[in-house]
PDB file of N, CA and C in Angstrom:
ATOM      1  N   UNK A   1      17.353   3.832   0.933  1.00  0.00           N
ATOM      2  CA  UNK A   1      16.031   3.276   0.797  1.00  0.00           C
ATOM      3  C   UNK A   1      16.138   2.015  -0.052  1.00  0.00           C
ATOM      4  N   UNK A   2      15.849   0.843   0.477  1.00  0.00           N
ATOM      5  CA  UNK A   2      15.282  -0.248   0.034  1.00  0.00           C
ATOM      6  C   UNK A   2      14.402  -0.730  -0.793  1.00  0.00           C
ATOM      7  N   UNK A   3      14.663  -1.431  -1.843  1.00  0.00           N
ATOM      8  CA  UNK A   3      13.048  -1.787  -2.244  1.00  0.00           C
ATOM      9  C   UNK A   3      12.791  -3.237  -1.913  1.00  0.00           C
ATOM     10  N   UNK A   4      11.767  -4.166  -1.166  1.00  0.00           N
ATOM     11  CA  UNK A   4      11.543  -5.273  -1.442  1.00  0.00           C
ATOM     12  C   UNK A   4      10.598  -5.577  -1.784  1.00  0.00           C
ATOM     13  N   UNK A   5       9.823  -6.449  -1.962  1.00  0.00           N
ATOM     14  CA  UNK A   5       8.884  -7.943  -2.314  1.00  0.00           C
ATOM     15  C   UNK A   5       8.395  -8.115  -1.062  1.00  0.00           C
ATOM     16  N   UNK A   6       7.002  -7.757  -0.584  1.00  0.00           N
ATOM     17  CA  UNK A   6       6.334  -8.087   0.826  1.00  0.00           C
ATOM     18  C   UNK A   6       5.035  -9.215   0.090  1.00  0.00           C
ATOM     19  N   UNK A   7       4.572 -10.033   0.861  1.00  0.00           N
ATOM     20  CA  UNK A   7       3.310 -10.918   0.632  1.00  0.00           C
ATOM     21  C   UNK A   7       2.158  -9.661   1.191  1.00  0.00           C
ATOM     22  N   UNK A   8       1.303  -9.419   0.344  1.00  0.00           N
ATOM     23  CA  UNK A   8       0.113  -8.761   0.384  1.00  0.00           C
ATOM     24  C   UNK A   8      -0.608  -8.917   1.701  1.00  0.00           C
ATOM     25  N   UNK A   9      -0.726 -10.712   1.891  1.00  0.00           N
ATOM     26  CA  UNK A   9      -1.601 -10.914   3.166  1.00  0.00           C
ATOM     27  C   UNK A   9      -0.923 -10.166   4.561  1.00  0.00           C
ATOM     28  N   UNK A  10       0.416 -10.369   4.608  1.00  0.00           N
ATOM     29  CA  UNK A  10       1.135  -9.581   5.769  1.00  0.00           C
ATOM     30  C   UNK A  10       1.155  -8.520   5.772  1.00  0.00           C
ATOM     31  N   UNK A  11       0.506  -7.451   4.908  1.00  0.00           N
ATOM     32  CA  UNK A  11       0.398  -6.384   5.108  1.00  0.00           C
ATOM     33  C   UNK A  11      -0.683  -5.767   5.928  1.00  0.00           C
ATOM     34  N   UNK A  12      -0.927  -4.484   6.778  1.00  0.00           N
ATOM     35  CA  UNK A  12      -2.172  -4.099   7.145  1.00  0.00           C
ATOM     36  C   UNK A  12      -2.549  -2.625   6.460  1.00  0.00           C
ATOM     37  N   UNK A  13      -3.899  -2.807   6.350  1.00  0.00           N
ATOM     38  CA  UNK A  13      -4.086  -1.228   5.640  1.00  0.00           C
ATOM     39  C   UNK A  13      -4.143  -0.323   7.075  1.00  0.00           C
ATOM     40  N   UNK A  14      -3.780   1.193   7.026  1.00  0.00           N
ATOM     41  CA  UNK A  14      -3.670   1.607   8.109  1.00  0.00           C
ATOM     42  C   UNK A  14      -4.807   2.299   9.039  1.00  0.00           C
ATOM     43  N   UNK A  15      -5.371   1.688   9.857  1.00  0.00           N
ATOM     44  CA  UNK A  15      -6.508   2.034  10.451  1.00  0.00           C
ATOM     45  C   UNK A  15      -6.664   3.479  10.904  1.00  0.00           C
ATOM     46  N   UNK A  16      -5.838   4.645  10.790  1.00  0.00           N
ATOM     47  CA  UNK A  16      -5.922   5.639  10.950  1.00  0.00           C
ATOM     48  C   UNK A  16      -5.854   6.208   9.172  1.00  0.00           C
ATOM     49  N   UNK A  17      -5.816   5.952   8.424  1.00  0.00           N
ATOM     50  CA  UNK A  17      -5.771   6.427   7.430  1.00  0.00           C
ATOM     51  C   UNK A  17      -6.881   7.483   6.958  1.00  0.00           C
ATOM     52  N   UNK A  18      -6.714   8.474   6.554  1.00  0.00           N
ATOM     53  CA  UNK A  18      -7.650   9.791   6.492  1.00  0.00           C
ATOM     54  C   UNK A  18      -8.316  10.010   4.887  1.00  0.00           C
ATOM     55  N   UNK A  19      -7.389   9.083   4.272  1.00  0.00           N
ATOM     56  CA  UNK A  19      -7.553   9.101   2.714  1.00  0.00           C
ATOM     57  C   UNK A  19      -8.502   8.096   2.344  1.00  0.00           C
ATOM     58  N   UNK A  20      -9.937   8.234   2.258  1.00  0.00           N
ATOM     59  CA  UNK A  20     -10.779   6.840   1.811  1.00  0.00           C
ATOM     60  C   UNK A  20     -10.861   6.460   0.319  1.00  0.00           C
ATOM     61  N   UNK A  21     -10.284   5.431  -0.077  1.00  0.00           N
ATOM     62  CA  UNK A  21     -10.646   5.309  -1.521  1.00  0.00           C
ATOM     63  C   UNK A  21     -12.282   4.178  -1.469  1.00  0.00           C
ATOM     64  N   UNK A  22     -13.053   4.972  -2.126  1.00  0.00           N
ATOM     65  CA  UNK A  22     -14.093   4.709  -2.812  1.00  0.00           C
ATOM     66  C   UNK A  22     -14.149   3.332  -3.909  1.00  0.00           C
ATOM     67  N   UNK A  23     -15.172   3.096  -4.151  1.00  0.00           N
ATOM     68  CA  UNK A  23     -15.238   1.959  -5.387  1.00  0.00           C
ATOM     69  C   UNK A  23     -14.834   2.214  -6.496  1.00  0.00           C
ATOM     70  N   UNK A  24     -15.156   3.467  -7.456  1.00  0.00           N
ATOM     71  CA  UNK A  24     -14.385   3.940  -8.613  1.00  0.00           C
ATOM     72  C   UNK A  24     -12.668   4.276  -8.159  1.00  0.00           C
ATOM     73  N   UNK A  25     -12.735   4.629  -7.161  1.00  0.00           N
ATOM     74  CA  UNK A  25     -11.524   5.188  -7.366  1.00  0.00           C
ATOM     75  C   UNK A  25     -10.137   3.429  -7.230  1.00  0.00           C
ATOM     76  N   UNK A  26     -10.729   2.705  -6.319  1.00  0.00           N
ATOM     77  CA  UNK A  26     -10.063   1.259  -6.621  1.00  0.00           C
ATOM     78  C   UNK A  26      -9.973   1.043  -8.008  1.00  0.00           C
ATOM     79  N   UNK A  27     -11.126   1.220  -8.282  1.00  0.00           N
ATOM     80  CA  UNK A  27     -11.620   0.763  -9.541  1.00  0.00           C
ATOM     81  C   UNK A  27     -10.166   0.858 -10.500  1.00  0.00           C
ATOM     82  N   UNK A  28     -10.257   1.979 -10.549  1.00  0.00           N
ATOM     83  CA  UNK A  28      -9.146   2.996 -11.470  1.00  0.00           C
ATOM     84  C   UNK A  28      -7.452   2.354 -10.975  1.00  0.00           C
ATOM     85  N   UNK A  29      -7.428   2.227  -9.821  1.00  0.00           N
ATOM     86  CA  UNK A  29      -6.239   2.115  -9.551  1.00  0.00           C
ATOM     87  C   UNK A  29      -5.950   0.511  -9.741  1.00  0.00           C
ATOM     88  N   UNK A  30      -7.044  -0.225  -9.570  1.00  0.00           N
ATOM     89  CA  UNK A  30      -6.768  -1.752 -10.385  1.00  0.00           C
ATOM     90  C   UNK A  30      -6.544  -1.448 -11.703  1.00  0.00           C
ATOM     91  N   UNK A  31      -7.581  -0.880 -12.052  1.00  0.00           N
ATOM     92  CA  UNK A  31      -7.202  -0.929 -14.122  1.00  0.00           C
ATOM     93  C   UNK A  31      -5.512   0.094 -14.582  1.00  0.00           C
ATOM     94  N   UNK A  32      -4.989   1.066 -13.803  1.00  0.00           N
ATOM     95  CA  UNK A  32      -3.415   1.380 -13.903  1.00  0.00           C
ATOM     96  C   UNK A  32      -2.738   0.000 -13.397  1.00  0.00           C
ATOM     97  N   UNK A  33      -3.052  -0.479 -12.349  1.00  0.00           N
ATOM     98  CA  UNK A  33      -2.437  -1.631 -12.046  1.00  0.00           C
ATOM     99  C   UNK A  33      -2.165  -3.050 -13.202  1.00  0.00           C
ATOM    100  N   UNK A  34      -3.365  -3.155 -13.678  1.00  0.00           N
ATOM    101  CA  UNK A  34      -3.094  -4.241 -14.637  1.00  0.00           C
ATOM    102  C   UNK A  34      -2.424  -3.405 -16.168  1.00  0.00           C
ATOM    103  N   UNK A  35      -2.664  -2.490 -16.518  1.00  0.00           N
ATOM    104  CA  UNK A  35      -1.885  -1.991 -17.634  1.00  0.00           C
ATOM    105  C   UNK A  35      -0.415  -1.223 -17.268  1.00  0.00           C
ATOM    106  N   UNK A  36       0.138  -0.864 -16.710  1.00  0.00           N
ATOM    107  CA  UNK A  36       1.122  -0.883 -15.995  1.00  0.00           C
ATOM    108  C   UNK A  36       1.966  -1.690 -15.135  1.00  0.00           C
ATOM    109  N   UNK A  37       1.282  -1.877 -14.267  1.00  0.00           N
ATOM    110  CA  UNK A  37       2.124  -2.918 -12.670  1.00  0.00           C
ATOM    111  C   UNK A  37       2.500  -1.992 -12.051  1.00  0.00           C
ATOM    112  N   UNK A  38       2.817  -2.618 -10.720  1.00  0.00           N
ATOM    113  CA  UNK A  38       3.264  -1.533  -9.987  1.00  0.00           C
ATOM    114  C   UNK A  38       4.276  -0.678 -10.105  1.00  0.00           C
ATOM    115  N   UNK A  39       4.237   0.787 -10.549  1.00  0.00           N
ATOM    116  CA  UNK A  39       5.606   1.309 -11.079  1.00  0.00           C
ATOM    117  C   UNK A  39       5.904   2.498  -9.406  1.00  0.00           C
ATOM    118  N   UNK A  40       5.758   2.524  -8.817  1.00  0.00           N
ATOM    119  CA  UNK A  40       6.332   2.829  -7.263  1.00  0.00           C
ATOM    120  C   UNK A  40       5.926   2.279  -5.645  1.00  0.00           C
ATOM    121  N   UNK A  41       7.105   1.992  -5.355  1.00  0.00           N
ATOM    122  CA  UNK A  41       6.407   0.999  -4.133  1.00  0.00           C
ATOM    123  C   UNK A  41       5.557   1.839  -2.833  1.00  0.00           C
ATOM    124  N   UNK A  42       4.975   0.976  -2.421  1.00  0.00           N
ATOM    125  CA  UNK A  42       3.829   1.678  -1.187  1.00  0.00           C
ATOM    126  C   UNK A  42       5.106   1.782  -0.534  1.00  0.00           C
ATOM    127  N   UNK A  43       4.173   2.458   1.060  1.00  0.00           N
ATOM    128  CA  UNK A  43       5.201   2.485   2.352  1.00  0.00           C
ATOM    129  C   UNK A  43       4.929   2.186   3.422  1.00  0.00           C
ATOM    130  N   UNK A  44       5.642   1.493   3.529  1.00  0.00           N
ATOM    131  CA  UNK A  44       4.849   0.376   5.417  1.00  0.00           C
ATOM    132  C   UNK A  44       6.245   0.713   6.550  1.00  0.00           C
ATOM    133  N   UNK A  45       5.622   0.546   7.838  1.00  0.00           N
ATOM    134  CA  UNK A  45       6.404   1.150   9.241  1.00  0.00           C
ATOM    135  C   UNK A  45       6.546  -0.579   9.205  1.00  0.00           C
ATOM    136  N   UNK A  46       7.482  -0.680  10.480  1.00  0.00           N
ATOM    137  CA  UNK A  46       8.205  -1.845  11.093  1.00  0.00           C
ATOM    138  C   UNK A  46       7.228  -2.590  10.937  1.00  0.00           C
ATOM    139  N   UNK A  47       5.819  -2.495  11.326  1.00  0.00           N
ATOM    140  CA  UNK A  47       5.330  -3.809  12.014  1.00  0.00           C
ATOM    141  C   UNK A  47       4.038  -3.982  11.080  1.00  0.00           C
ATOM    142  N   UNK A  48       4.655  -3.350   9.597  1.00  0.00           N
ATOM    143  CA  UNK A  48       3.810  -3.479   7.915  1.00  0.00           C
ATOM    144  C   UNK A  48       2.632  -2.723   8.132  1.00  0.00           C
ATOM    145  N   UNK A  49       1.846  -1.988   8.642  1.00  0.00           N
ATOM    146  CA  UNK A  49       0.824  -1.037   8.572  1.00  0.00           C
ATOM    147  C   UNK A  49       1.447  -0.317   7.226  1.00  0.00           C
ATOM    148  N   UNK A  50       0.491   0.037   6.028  1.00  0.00           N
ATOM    149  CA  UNK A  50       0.665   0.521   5.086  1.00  0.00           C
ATOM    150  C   UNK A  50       0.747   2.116   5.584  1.00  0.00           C
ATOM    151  N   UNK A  51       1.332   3.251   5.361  1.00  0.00           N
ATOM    152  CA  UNK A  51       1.330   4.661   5.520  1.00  0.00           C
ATOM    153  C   UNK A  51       1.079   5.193   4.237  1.00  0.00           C
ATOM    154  N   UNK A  52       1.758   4.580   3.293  1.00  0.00           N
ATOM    155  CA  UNK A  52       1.385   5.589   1.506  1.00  0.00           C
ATOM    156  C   UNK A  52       0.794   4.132   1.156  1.00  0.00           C
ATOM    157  N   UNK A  53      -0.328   3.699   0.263  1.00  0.00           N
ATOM    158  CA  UNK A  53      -0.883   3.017  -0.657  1.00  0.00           C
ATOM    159  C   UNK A  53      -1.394   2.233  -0.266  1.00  0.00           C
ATOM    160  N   UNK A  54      -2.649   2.632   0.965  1.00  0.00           N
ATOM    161  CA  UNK A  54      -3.410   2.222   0.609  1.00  0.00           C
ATOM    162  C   UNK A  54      -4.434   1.748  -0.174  1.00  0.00           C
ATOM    163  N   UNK A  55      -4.846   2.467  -1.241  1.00  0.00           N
ATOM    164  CA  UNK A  55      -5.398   1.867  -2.035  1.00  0.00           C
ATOM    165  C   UNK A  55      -4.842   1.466  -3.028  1.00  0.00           C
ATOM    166  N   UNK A  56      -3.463   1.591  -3.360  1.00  0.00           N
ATOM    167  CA  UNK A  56      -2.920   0.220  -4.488  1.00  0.00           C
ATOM    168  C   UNK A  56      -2.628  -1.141  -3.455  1.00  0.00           C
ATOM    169  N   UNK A  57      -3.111  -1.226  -2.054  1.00  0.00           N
ATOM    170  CA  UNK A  57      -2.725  -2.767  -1.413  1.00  0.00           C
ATOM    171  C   UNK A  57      -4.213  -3.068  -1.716  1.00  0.00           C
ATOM    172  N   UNK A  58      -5.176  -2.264  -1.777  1.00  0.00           N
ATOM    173  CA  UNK A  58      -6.356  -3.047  -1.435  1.00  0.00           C
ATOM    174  C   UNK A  58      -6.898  -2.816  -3.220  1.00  0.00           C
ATOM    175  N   UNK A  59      -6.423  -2.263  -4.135  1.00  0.00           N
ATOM    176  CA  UNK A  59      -6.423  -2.730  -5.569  1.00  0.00           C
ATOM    177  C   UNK A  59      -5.464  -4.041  -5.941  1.00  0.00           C
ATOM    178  N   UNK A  60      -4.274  -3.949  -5.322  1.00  0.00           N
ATOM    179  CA  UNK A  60      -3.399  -5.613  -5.340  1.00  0.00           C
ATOM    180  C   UNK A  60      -4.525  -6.696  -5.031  1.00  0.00           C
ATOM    181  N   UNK A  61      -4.727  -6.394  -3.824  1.00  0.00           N
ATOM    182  CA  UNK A  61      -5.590  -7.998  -2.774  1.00  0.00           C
ATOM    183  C   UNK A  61      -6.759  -8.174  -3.694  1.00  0.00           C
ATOM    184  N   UNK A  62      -7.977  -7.285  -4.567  1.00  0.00           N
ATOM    185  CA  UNK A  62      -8.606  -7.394  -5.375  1.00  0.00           C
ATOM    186  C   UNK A  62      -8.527  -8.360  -7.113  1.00  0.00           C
ATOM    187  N   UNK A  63      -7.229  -7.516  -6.939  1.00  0.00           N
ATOM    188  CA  UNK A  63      -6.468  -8.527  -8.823  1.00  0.00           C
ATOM    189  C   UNK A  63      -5.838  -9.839  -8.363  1.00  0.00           C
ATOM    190  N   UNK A  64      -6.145 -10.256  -6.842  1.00  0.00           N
ATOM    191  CA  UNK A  64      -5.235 -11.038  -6.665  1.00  0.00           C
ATOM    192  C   UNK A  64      -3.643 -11.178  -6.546  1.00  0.00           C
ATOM    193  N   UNK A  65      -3.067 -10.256  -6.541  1.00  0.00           N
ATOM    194  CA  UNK A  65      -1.683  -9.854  -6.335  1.00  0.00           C
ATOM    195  C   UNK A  65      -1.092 -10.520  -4.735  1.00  0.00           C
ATOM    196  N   UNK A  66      -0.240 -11.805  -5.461  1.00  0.00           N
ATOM    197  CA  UNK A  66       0.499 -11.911  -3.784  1.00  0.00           C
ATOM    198  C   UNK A  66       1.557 -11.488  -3.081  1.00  0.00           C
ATOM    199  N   UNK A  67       1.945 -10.608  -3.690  1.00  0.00           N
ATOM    200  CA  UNK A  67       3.437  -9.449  -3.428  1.00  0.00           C
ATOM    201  C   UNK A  67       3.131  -8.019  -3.914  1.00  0.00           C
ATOM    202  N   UNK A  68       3.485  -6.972  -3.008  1.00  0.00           N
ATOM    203  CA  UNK A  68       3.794  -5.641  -3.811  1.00  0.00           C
ATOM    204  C   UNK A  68       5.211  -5.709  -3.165  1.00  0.00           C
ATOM    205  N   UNK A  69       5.705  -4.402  -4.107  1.00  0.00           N
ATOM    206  CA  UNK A  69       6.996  -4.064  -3.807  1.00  0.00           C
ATOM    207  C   UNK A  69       7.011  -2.802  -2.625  1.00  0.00           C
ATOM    208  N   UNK A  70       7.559  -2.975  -1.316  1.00  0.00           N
ATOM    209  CA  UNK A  70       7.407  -2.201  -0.126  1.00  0.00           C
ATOM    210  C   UNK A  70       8.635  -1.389  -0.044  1.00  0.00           C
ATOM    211  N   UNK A  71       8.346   0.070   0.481  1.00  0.00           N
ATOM    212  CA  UNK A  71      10.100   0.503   1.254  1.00  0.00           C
ATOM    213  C   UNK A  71       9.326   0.680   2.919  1.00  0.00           C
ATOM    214  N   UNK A  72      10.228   0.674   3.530  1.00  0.00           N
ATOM    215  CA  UNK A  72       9.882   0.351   5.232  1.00  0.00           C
ATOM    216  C   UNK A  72      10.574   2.311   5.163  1.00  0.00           C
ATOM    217  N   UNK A  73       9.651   2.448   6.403  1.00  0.00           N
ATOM    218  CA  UNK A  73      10.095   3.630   6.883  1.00  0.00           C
ATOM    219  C   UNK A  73      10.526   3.841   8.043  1.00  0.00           C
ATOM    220  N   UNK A  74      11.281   4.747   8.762  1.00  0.00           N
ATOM    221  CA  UNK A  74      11.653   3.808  10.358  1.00  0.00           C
ATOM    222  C   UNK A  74      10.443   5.617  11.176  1.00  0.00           C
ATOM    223  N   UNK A  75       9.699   6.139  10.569  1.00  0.00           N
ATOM    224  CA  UNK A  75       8.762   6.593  11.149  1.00  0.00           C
ATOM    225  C   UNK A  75       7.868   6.264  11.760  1.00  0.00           C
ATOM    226  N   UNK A  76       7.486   6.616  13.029  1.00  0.00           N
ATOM    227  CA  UNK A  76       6.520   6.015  14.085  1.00  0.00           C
ATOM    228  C   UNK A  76       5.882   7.012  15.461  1.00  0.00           C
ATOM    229  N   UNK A  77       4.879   5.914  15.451  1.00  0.00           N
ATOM    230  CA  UNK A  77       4.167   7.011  16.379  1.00  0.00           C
ATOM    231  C   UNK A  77       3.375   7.970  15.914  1.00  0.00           C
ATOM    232  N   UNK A  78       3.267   9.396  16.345  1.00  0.00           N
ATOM    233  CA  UNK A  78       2.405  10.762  15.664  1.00  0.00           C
ATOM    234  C   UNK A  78       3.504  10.895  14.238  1.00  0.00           C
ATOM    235  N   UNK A  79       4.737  10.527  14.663  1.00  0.00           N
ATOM    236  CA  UNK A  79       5.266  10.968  12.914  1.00  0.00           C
ATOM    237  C   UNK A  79       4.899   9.985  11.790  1.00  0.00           C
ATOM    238  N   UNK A  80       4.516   8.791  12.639  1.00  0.00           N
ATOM    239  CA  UNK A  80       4.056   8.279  10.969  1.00  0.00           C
ATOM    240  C   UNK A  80       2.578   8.117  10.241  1.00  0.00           C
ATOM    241  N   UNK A  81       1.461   8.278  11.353  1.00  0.00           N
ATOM    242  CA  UNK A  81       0.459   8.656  11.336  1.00  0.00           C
ATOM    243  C   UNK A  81       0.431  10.530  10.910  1.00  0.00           C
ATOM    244  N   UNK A  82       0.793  11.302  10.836  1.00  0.00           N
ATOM    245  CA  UNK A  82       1.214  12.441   9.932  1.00  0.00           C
ATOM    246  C   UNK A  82       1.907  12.675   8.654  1.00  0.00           C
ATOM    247  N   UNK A  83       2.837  11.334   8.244  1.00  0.00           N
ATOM    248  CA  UNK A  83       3.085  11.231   6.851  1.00  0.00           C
ATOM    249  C   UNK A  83       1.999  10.703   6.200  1.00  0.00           C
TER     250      UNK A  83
END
């Protein structure tokens, strides 16, 4: 497993995603974000659809963040829409 440096804008949040974060709950995950930083990377498939963190990409794009740190997963299809 890899870690890199992705640009925020190239990322997509994942339109099947089942997990909705709310306004407080961004909320919260911007304010760990700025007193911390990012201390584990999200997880995006080949073609950058986010699968884990969504809401630390859309707490990044909020603080203005133009990079998170990504690992790619080579899951796809029903298996990665089930992780």
């Amino acid at each position: 497993m890899q870690i890199e440096s992705v640009a925020t804008e190239t990322l997509v949040a994942d339109p099947a995603n089942v997990r909705s974060h709310d306004e407080a709950n961004v909320r919260a995950i911007m304010g760990s974000l700025r007193r911390f930083g990012q201390q584990k990377p999200i997880v995006i498939d080949a073609q950058g659809v986010v699968r884990a963190g969504n809401g630390t990409l859309a707490a990044a794009r909020r603080l203005g963040w133009s990079h998170l740190s990504v690992v790619r997963t080579n899951l796809a299809g029903p298996e990665a829409t089930a992780y």
